[in-house]
PDB file of N, CA and C in Angstrom:
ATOM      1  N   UNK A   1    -163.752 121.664-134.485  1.00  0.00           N
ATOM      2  CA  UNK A   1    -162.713 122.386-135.170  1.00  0.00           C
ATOM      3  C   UNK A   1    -161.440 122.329-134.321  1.00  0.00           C
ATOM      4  N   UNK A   2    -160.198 121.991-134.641  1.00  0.00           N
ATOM      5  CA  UNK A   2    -159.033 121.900-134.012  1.00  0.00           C
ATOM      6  C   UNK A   2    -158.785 123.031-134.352  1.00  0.00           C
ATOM      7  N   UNK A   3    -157.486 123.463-133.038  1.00  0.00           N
ATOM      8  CA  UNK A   3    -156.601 124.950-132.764  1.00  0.00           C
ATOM      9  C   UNK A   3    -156.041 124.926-134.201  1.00  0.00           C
ATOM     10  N   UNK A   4    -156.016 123.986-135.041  1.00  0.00           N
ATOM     11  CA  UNK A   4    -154.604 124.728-136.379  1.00  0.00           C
ATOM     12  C   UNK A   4    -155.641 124.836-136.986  1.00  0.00           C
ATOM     13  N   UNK A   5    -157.260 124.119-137.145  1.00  0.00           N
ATOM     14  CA  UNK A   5    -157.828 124.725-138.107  1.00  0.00           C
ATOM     15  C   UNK A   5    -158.211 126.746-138.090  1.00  0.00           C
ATOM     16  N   UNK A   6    -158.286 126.606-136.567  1.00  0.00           N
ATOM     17  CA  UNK A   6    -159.129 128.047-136.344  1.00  0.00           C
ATOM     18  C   UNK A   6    -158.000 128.793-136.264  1.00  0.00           C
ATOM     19  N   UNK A   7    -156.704 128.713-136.034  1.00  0.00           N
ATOM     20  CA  UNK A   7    -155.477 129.778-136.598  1.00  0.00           C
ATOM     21  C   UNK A   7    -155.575 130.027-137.860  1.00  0.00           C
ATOM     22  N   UNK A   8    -155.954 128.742-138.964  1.00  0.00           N
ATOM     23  CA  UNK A   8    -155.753 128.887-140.275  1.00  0.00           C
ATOM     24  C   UNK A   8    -157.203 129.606-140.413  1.00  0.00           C
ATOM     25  N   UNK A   9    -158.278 129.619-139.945  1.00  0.00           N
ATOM     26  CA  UNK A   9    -159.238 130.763-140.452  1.00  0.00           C
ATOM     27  C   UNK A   9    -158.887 131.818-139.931  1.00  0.00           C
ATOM     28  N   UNK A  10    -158.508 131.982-138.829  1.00  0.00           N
ATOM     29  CA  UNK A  10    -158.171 133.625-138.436  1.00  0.00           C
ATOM     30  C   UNK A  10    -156.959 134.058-139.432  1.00  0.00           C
ATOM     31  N   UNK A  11    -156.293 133.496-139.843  1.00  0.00           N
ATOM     32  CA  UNK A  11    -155.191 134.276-140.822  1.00  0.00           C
ATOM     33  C   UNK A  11    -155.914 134.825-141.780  1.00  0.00           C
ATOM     34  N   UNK A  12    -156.928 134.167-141.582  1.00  0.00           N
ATOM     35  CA  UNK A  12    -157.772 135.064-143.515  1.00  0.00           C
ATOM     36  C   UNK A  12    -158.505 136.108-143.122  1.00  0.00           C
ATOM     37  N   UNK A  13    -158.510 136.404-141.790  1.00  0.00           N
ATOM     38  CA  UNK A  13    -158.812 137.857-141.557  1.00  0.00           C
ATOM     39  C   UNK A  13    -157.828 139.012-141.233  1.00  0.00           C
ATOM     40  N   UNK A  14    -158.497 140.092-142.006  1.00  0.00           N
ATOM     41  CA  UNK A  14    -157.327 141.399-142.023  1.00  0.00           C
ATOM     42  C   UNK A  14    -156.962 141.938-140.637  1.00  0.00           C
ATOM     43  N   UNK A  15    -155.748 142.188-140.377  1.00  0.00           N
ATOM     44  CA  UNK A  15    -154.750 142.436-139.287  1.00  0.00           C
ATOM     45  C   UNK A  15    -156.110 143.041-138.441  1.00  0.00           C
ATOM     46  N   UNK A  16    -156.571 144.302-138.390  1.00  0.00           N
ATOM     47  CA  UNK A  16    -157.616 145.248-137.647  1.00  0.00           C
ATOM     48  C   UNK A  16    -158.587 143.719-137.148  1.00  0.00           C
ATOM     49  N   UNK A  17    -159.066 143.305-137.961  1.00  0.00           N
ATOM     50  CA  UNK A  17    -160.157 142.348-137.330  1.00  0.00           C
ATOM     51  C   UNK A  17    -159.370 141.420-136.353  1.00  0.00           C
ATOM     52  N   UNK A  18    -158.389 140.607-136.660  1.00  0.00           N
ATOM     53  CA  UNK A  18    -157.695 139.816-136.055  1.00  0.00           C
ATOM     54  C   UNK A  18    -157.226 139.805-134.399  1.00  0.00           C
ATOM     55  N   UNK A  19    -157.343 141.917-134.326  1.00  0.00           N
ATOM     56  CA  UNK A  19    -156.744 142.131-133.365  1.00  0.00           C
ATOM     57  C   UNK A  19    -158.153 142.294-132.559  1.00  0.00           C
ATOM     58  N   UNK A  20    -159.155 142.695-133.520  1.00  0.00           N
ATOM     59  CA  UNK A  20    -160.328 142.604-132.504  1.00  0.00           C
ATOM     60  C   UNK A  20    -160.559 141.199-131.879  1.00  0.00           C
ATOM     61  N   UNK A  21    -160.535 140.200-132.700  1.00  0.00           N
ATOM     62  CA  UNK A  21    -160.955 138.846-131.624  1.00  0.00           C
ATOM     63  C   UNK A  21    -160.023 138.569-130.997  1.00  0.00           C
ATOM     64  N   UNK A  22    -159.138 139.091-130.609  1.00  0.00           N
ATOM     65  CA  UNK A  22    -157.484 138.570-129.963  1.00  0.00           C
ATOM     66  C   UNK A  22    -158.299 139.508-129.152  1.00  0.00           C
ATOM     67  N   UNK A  23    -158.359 140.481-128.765  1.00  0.00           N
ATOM     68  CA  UNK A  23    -159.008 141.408-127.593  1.00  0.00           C
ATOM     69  C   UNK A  23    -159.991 140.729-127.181  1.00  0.00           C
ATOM     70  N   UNK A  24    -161.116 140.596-127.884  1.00  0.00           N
ATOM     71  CA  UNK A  24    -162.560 139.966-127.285  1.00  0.00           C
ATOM     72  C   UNK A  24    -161.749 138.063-126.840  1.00  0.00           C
ATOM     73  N   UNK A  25    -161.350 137.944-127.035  1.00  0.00           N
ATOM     74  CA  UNK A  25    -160.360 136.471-126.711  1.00  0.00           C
ATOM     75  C   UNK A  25    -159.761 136.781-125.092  1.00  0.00           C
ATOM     76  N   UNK A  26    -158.708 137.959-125.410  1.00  0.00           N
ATOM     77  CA  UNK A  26    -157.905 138.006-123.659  1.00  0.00           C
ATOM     78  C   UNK A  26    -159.314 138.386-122.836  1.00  0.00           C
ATOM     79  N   UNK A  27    -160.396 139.387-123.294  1.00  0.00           N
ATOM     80  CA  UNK A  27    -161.623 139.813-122.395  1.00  0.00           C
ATOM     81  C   UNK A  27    -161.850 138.358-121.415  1.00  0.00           C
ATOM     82  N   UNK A  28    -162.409 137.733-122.756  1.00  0.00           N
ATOM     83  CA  UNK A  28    -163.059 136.129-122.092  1.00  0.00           C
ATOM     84  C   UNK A  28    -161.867 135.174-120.967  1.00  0.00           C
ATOM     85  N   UNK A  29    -160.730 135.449-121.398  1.00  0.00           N
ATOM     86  CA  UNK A  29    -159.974 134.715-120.987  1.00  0.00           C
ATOM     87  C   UNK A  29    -159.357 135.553-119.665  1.00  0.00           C
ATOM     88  N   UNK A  30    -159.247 136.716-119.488  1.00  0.00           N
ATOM     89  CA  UNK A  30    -159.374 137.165-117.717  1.00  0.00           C
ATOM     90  C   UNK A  30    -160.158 137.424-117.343  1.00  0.00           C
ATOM     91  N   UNK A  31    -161.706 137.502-117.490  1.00  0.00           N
ATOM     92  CA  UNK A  31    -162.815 136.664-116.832  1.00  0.00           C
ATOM     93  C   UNK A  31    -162.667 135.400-116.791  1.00  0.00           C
ATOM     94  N   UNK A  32    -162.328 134.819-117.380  1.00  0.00           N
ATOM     95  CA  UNK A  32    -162.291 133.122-117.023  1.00  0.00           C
ATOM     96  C   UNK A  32    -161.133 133.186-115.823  1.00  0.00           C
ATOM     97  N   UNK A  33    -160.118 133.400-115.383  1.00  0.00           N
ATOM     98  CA  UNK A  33    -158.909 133.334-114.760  1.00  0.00           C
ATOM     99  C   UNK A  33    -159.376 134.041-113.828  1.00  0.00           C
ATOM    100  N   UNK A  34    -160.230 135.380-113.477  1.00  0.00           N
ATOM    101  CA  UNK A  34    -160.816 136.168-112.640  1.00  0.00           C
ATOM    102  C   UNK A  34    -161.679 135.322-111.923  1.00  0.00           C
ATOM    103  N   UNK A  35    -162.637 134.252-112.783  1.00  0.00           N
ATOM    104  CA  UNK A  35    -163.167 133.785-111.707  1.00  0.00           C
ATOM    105  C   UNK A  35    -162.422 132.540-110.824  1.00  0.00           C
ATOM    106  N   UNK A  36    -161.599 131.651-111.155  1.00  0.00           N
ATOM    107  CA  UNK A  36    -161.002 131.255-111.508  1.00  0.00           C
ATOM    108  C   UNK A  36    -160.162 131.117-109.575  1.00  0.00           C
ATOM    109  N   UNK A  37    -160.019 132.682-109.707  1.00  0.00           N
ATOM    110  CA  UNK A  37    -158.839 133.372-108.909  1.00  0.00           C
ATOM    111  C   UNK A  37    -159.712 133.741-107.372  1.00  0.00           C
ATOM    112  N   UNK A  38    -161.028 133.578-108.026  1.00  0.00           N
ATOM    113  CA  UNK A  38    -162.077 134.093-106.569  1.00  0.00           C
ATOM    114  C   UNK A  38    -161.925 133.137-105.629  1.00  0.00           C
ATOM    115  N   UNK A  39    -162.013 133.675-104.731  1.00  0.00           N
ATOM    116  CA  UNK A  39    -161.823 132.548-103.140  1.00  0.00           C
ATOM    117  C   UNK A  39    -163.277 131.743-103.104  1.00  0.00           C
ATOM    118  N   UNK A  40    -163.216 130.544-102.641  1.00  0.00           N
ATOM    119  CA  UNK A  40    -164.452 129.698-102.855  1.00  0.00           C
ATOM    120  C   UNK A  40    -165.437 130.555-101.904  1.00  0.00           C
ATOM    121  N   UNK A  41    -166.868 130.495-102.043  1.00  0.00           N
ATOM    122  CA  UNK A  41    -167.767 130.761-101.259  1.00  0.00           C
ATOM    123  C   UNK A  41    -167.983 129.542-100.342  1.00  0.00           C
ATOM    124  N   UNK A  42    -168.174 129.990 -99.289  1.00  0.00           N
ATOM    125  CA  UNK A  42    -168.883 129.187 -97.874  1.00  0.00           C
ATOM    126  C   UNK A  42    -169.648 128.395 -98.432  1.00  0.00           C
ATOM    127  N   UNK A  43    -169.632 127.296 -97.975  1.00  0.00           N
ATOM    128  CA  UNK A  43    -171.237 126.001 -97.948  1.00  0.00           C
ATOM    129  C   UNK A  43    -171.720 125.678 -96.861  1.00  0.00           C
ATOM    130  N   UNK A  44    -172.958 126.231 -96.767  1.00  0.00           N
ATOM    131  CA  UNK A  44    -173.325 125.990 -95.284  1.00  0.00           C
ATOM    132  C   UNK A  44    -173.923 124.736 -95.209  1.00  0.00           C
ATOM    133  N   UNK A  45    -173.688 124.101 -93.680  1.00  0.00           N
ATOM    134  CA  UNK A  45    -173.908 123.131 -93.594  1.00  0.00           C
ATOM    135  C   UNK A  45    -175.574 122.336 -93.586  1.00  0.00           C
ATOM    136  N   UNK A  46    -176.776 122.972 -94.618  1.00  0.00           N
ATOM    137  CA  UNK A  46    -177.814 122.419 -95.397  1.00  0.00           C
ATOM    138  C   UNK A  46    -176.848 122.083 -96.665  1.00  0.00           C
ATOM    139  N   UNK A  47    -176.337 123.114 -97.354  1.00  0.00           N
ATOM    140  CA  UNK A  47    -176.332 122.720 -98.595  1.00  0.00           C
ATOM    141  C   UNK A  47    -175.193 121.492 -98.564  1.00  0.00           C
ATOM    142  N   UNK A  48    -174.250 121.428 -97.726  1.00  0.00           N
ATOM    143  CA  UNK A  48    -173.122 120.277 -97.284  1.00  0.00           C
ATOM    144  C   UNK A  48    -174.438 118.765 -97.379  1.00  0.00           C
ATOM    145  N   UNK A  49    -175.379 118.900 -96.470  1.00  0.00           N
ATOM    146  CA  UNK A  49    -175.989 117.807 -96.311  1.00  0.00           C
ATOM    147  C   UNK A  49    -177.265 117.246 -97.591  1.00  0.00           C
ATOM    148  N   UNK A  50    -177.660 118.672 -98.104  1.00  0.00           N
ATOM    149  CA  UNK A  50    -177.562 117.867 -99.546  1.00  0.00           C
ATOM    150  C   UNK A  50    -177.448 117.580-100.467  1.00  0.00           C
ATOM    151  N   UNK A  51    -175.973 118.085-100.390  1.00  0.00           N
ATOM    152  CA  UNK A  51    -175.202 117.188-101.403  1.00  0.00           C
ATOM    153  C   UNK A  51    -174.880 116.321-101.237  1.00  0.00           C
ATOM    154  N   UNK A  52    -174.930 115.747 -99.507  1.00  0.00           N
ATOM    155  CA  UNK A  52    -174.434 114.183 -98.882  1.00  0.00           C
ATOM    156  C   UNK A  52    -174.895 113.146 -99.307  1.00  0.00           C
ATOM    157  N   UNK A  53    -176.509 114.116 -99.444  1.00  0.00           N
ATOM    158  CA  UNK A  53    -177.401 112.799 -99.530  1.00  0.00           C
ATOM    159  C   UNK A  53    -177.811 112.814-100.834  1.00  0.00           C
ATOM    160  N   UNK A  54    -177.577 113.458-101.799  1.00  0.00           N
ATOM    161  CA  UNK A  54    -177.788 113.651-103.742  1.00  0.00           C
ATOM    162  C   UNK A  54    -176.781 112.162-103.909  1.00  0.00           C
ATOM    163  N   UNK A  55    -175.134 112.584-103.394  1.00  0.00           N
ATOM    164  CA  UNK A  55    -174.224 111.762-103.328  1.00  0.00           C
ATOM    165  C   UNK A  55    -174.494 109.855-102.895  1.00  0.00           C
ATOM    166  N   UNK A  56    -175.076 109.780-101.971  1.00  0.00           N
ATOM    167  CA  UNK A  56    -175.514 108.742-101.405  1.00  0.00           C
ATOM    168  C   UNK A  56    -177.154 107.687-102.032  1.00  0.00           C
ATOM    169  N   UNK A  57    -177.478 109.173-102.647  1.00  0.00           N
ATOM    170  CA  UNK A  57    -178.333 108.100-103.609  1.00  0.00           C
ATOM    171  C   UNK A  57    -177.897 107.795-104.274  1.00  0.00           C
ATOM    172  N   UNK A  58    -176.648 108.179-105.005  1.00  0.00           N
ATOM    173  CA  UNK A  58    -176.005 107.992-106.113  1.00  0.00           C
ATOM    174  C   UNK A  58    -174.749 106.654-106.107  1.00  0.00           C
ATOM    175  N   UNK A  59    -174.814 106.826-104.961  1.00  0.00           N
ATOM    176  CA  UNK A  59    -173.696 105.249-104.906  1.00  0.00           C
ATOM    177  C   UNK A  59    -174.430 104.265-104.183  1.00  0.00           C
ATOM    178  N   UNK A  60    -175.998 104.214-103.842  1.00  0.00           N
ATOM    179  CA  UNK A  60    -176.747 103.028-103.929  1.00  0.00           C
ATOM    180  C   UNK A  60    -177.194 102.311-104.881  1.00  0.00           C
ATOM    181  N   UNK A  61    -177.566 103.689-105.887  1.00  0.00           N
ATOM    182  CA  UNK A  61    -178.317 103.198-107.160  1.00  0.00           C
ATOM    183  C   UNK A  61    -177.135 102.934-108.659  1.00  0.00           C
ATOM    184  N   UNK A  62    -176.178 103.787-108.372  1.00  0.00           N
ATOM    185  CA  UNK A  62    -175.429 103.745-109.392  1.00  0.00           C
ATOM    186  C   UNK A  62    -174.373 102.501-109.436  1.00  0.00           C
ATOM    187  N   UNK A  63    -174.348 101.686-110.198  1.00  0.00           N
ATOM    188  CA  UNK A  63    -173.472 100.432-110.532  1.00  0.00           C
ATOM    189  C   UNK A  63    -172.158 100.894-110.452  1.00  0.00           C
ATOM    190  N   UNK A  64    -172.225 101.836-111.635  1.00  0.00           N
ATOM    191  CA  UNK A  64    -170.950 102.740-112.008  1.00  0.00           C
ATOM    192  C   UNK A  64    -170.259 103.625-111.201  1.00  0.00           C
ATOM    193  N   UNK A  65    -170.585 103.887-110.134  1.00  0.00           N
ATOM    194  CA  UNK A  65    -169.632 104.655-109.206  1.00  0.00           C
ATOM    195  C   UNK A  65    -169.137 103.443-107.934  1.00  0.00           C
ATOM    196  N   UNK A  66    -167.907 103.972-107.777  1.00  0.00           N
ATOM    197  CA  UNK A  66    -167.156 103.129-107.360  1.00  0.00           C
ATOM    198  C   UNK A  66    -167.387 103.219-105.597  1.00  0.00           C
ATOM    199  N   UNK A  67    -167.721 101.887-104.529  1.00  0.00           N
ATOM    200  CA  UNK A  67    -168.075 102.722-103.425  1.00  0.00           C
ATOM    201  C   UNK A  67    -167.266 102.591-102.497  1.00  0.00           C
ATOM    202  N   UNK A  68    -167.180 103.234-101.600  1.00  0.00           N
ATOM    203  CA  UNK A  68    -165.666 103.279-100.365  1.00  0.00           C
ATOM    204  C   UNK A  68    -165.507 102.450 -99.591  1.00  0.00           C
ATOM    205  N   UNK A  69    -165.658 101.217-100.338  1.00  0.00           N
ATOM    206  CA  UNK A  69    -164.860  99.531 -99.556  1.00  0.00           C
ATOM    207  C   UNK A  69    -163.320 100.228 -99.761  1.00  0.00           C
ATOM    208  N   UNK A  70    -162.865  98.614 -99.640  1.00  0.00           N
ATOM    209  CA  UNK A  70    -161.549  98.306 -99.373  1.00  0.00           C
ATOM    210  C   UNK A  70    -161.985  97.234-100.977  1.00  0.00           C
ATOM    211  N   UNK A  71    -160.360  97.269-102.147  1.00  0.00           N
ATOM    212  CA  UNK A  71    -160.890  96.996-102.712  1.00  0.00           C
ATOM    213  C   UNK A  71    -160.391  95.566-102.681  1.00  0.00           C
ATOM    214  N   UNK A  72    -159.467  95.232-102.084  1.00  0.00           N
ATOM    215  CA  UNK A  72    -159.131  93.809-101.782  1.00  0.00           C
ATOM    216  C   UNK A  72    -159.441  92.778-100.844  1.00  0.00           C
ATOM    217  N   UNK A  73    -160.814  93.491-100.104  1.00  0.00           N
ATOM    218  CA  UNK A  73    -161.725  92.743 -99.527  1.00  0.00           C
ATOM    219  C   UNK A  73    -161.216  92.796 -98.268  1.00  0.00           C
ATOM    220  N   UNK A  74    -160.277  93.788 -97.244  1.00  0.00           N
ATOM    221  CA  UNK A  74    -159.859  93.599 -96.715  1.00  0.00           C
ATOM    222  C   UNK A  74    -160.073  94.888 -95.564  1.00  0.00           C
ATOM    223  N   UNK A  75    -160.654  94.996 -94.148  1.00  0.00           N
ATOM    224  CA  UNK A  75    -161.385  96.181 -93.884  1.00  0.00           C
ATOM    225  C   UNK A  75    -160.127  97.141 -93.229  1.00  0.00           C
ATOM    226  N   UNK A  76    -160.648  98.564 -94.260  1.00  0.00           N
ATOM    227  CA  UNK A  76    -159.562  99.137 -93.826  1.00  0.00           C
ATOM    228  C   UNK A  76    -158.675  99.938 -92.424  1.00  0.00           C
ATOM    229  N   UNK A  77    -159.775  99.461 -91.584  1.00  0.00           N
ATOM    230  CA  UNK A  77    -159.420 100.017 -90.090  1.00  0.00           C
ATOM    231  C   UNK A  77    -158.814  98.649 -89.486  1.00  0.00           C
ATOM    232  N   UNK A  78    -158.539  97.234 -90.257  1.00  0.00           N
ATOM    233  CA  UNK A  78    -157.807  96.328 -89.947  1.00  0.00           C
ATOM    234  C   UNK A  78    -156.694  95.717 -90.842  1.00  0.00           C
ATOM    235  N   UNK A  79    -156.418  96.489 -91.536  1.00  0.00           N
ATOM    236  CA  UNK A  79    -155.406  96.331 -92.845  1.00  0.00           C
ATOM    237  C   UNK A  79    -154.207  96.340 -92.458  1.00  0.00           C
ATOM    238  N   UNK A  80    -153.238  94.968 -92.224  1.00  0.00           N
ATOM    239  CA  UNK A  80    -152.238  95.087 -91.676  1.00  0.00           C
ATOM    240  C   UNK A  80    -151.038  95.478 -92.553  1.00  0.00           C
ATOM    241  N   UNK A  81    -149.975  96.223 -91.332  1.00  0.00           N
ATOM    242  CA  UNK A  81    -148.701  96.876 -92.576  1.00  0.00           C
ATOM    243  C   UNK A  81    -147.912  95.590 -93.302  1.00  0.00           C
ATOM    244  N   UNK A  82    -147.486  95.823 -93.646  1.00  0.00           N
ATOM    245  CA  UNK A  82    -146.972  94.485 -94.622  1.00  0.00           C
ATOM    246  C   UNK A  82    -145.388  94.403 -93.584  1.00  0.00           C
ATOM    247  N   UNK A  83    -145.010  93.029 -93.403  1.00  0.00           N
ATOM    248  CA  UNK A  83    -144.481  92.327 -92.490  1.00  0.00           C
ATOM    249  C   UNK A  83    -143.170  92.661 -93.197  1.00  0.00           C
ATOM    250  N   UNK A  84    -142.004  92.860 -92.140  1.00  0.00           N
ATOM    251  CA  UNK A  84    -140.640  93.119 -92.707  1.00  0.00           C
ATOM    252  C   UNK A  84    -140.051  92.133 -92.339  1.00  0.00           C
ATOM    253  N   UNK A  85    -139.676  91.264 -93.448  1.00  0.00           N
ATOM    254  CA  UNK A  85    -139.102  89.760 -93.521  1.00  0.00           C
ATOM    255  C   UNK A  85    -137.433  89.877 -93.253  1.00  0.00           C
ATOM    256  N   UNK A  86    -136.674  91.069 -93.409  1.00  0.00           N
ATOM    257  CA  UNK A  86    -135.686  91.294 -93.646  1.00  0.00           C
ATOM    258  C   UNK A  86    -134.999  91.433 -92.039  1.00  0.00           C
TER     259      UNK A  86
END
């Protein structure tokens, strides 16, 4: 359902109702922004390591993820700056 369809059904409800889901709407929507707004929790360093290694099976086995070469074949701790001809 697109936003103009679900404006055009909420118009067919009477003002009182309208204002109820506009309330139950901002509810959801500063809980969403509340959490949103929370400072990240700590990751201690188990759960850091496995996600390292969830991650690392995942770019052995996966074709589709892209892995942290250099992509012009060129290694990046020897990648020279480009020469000023000028």
């Amino acid at each position: 359902m697109t936003q103009s369809e679900i404006l055009e059904a909420l118009y067919k409800f009477p003002l009182a109702e309208r204002l109820a889901i506009l309330d139950a709407l901002w509810q959801q929507v500063r809980a969403d922004v509340g959490y949103l707004l929370q400072p990240p929790v700590a990751i201690t360093g188990q759960q850091r390591a496995a996600a390292t290694e969830l991650m690392h099976r995942d770019y052995e086995t996966d074709l589709g993820v892209p892995s942290f070469t250099a992509l012009d074949g060129e290694d990046f701790h020897t990648a020279q700056e480009p020469q000023n001809t000028g």
